[in-house]
N, C-alpha and C. Protein backbone atom coordinates (compact mmCIF):
# COMPACT_ATOMS: atom_id res chain seq x y z
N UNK A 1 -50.39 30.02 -63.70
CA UNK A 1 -51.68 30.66 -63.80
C UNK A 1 -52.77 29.63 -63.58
N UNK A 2 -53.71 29.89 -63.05
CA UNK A 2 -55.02 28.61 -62.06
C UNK A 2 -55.71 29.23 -63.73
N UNK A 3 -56.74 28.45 -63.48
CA UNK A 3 -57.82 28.02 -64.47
C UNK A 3 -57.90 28.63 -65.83
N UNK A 4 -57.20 28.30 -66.38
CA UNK A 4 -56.52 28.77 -67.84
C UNK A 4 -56.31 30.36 -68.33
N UNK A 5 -55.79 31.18 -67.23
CA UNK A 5 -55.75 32.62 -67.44
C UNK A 5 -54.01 32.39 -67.92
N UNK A 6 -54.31 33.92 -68.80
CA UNK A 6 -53.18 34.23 -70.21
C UNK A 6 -52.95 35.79 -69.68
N UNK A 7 -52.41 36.11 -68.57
CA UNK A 7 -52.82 37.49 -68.41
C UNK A 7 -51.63 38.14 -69.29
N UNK A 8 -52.12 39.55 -69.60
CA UNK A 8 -51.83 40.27 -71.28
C UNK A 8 -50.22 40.13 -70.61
N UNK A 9 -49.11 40.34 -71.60
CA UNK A 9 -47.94 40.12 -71.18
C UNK A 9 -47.13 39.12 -70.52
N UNK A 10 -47.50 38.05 -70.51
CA UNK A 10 -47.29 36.97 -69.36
C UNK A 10 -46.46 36.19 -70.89
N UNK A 11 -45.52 35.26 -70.45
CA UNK A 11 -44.95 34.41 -71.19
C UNK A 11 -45.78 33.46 -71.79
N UNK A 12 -46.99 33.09 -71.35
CA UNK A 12 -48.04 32.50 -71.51
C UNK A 12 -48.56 32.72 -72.79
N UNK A 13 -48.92 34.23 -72.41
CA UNK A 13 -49.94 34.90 -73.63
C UNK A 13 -48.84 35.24 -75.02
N UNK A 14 -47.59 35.69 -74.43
CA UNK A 14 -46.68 36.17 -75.56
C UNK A 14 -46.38 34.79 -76.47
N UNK A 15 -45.96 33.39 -75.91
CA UNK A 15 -45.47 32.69 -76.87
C UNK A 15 -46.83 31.09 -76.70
N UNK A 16 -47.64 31.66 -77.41
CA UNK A 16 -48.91 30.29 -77.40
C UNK A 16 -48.46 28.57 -77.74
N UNK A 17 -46.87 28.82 -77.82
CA UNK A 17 -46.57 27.39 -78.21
C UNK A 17 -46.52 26.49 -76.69
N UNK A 18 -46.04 27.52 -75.78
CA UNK A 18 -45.74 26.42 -74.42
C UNK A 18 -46.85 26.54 -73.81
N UNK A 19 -46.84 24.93 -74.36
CA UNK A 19 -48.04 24.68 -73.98
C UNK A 19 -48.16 23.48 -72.78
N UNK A 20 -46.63 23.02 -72.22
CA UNK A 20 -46.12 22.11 -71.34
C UNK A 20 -46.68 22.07 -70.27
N UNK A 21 -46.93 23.68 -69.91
CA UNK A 21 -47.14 23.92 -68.70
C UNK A 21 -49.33 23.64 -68.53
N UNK A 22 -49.81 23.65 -69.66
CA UNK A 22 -51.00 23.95 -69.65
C UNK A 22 -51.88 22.36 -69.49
N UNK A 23 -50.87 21.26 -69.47
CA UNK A 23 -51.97 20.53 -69.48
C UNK A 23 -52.85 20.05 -68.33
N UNK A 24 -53.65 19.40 -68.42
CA UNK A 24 -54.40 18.64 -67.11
C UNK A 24 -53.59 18.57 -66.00
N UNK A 25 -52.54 17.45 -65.87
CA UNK A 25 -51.69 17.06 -64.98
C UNK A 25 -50.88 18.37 -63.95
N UNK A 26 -50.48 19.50 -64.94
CA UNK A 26 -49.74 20.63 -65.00
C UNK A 26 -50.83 21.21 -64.25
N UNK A 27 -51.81 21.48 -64.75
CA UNK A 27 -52.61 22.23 -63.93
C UNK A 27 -53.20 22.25 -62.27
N UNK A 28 -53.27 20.86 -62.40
CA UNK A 28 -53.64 20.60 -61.14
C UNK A 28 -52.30 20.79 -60.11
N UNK A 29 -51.67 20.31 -60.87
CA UNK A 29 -50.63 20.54 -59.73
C UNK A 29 -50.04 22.02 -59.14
N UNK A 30 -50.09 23.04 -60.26
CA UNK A 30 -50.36 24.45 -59.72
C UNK A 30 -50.93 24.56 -59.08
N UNK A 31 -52.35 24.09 -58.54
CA UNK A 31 -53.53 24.47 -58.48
C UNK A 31 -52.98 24.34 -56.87
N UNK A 32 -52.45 23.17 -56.84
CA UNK A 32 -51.95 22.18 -55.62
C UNK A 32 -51.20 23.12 -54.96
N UNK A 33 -49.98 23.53 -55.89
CA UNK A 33 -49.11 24.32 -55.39
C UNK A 33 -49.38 25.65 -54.48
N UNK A 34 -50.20 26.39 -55.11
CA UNK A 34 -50.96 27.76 -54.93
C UNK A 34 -52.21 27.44 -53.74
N UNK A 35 -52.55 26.42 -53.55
CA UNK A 35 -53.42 26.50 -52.55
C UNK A 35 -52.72 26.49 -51.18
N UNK A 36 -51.40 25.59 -51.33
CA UNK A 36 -50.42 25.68 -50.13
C UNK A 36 -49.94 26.81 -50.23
N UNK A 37 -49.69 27.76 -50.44
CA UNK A 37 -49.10 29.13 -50.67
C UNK A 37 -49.90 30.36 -49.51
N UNK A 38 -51.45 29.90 -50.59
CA UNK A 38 -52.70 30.16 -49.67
C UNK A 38 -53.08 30.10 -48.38
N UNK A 39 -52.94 28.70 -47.74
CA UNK A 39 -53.42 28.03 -46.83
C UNK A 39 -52.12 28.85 -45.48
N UNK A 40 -50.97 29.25 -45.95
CA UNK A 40 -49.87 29.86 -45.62
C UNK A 40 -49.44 31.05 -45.16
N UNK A 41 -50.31 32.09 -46.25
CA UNK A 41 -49.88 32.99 -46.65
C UNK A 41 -48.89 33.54 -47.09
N UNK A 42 -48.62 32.79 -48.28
CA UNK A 42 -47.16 33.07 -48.78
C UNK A 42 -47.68 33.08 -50.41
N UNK A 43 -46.51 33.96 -51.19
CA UNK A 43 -46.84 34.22 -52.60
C UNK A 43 -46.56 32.94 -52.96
N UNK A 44 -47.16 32.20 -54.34
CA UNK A 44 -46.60 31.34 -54.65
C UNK A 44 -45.39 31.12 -55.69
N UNK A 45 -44.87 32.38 -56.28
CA UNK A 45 -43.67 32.37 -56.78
C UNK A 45 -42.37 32.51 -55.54
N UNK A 46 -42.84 33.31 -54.47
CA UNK A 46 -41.53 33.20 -54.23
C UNK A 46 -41.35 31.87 -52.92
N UNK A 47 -42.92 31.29 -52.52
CA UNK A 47 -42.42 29.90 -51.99
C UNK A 47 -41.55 29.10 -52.50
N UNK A 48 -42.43 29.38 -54.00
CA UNK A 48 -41.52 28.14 -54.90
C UNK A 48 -39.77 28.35 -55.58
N UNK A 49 -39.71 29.55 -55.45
CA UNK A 49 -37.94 29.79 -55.43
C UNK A 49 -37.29 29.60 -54.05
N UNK A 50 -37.88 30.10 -52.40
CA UNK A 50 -37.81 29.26 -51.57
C UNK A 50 -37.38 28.07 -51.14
N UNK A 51 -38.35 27.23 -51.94
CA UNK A 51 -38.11 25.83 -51.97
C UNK A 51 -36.61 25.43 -52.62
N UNK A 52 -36.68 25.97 -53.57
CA UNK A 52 -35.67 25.33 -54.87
C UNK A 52 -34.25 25.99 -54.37
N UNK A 53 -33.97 27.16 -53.62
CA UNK A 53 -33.07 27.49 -53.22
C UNK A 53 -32.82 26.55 -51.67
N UNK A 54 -33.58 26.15 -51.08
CA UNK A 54 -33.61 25.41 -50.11
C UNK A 54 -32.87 24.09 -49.93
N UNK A 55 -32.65 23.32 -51.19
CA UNK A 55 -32.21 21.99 -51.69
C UNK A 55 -30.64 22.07 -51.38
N UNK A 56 -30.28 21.16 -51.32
CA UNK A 56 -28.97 20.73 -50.72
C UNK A 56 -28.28 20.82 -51.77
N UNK A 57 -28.63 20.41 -53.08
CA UNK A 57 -27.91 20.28 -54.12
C UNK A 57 -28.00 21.27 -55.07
N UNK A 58 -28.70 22.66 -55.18
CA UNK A 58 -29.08 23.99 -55.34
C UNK A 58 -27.79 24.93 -55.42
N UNK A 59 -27.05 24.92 -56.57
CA UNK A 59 -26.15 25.73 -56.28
C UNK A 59 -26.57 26.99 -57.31
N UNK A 60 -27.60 27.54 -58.05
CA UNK A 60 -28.31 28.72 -58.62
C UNK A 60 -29.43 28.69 -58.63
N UNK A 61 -30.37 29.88 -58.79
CA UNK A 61 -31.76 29.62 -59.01
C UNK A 61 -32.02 30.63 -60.04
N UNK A 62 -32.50 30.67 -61.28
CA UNK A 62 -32.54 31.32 -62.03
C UNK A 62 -34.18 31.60 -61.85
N UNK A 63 -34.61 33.41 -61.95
CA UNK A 63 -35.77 33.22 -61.72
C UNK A 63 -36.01 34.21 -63.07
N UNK A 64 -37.53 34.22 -63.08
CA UNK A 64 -37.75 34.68 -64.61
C UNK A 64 -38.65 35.41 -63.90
N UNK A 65 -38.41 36.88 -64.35
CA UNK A 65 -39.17 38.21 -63.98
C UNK A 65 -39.35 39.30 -65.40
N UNK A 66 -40.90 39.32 -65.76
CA UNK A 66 -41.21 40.29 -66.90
C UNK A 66 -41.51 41.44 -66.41
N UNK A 67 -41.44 41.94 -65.10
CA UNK A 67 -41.82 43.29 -64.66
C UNK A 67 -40.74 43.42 -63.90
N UNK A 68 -40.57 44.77 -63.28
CA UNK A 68 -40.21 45.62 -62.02
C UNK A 68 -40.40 44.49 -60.87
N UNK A 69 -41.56 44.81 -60.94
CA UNK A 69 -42.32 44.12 -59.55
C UNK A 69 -42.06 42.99 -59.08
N UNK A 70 -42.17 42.04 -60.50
CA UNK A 70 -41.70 40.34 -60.36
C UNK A 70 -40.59 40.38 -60.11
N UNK A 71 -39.79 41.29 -60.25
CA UNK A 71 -37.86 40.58 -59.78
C UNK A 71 -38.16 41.34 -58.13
N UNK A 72 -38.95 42.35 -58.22
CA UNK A 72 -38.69 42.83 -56.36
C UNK A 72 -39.54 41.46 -55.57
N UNK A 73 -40.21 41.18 -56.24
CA UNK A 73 -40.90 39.63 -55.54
C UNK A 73 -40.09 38.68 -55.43
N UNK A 74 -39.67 38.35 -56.74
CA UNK A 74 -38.67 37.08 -56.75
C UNK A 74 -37.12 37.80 -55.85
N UNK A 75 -36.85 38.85 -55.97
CA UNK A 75 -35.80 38.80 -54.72
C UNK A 75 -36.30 39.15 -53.29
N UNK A 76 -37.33 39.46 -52.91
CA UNK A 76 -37.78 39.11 -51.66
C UNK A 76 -37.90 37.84 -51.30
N UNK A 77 -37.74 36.70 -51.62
CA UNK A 77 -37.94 35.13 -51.49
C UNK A 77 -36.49 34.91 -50.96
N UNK A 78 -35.15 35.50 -51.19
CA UNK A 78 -34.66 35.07 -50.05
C UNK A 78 -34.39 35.36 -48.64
N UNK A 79 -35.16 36.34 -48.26
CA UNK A 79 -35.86 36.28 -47.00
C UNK A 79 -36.74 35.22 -46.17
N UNK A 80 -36.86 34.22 -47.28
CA UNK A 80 -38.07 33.22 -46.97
C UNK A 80 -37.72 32.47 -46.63
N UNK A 81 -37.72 31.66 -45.41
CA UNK A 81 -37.47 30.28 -45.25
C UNK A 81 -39.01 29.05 -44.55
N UNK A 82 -39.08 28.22 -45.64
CA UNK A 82 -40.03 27.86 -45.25
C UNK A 82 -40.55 26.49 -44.45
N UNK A 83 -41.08 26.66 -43.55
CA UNK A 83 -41.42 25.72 -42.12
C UNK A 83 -41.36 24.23 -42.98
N UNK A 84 -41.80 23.46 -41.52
CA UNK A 84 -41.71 22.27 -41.43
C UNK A 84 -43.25 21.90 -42.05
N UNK A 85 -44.29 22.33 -41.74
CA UNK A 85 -45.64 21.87 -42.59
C UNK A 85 -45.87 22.14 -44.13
N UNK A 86 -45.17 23.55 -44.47
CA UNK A 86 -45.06 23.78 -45.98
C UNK A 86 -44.18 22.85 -46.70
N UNK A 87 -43.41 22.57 -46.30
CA UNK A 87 -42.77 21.28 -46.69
C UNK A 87 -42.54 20.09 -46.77
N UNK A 88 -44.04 19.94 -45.96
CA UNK A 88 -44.25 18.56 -45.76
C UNK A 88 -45.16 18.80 -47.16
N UNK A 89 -45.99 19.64 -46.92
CA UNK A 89 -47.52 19.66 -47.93
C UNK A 89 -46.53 19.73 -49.26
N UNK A 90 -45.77 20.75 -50.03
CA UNK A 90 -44.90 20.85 -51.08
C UNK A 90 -44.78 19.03 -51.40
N UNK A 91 -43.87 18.18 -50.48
CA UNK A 91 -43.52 17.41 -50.43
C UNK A 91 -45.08 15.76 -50.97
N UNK A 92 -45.72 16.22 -50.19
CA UNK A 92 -46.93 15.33 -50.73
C UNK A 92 -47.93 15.67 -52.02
N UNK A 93 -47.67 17.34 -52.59
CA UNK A 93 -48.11 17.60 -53.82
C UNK A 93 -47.07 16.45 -54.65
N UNK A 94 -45.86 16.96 -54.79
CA UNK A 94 -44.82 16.10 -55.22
C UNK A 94 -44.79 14.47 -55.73
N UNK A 95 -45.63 14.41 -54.60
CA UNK A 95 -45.85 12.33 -54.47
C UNK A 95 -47.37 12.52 -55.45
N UNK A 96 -47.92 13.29 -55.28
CA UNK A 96 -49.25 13.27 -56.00
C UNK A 96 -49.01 13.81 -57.66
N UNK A 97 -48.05 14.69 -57.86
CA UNK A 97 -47.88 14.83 -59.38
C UNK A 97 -46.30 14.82 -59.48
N UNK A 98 -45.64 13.52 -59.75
CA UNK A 98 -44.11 13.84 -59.92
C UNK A 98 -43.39 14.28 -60.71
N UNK A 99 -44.47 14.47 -61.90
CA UNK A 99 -43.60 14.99 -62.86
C UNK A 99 -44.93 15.56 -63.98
N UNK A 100 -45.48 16.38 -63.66
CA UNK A 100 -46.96 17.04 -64.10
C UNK A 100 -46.44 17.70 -65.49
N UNK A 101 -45.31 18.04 -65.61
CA UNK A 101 -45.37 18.62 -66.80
C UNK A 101 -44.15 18.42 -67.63
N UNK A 102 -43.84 16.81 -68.42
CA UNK A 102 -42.49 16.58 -69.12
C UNK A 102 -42.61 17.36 -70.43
């Protein structure tokens, strides 16, 4: 979620302890993430299962869906295969936050 939105039902809003994902570092790097998504036109959940199913060493991808909708999203992503510039850019967010949220 970009600029500190809790939308009602979201894992976010339900459990206020994880808070891993919320800090500075974390944020920006969403921010990072989702603008390449943008710049694309691609959702940014299912780039980013995309990606992670993409890896050589990827043998599951567990995706986390609280609606209907989010699992028909998150299983439309393996339809996705994503180019040589999204993966360069993915790849240089990466070098810019390597580890945004321990």
């Amino acid at each position: 979620y970009l600029d500190g939105a809790r939308p009602a039902g979201s894992r976010l809003a339900r459990y206020t302890h994880y808070t891993r994902y919320s800090s500075p570092q974390a944020e920006a790097a969403t921010a990072a993430y989702v603008r390449i998504a943008a710049e694309h036109g691609l959702d940014p959940a299912q780039m980013a299962l995309a990606f992670v199913v993409a890896q050589p060493f990827t043998t599951s991808c567990i995706i986390g869906a609280t609606t209907t909708g989010q699992l028909g999203s998150n299983l439309a992503s393996t339809d996705l295969t994503l180019d040589k510039e999204v993966l360069a850019a993915i790849e240089a967010v990466h070098r810019e936050h390597p580890n945004p949220a321990p």
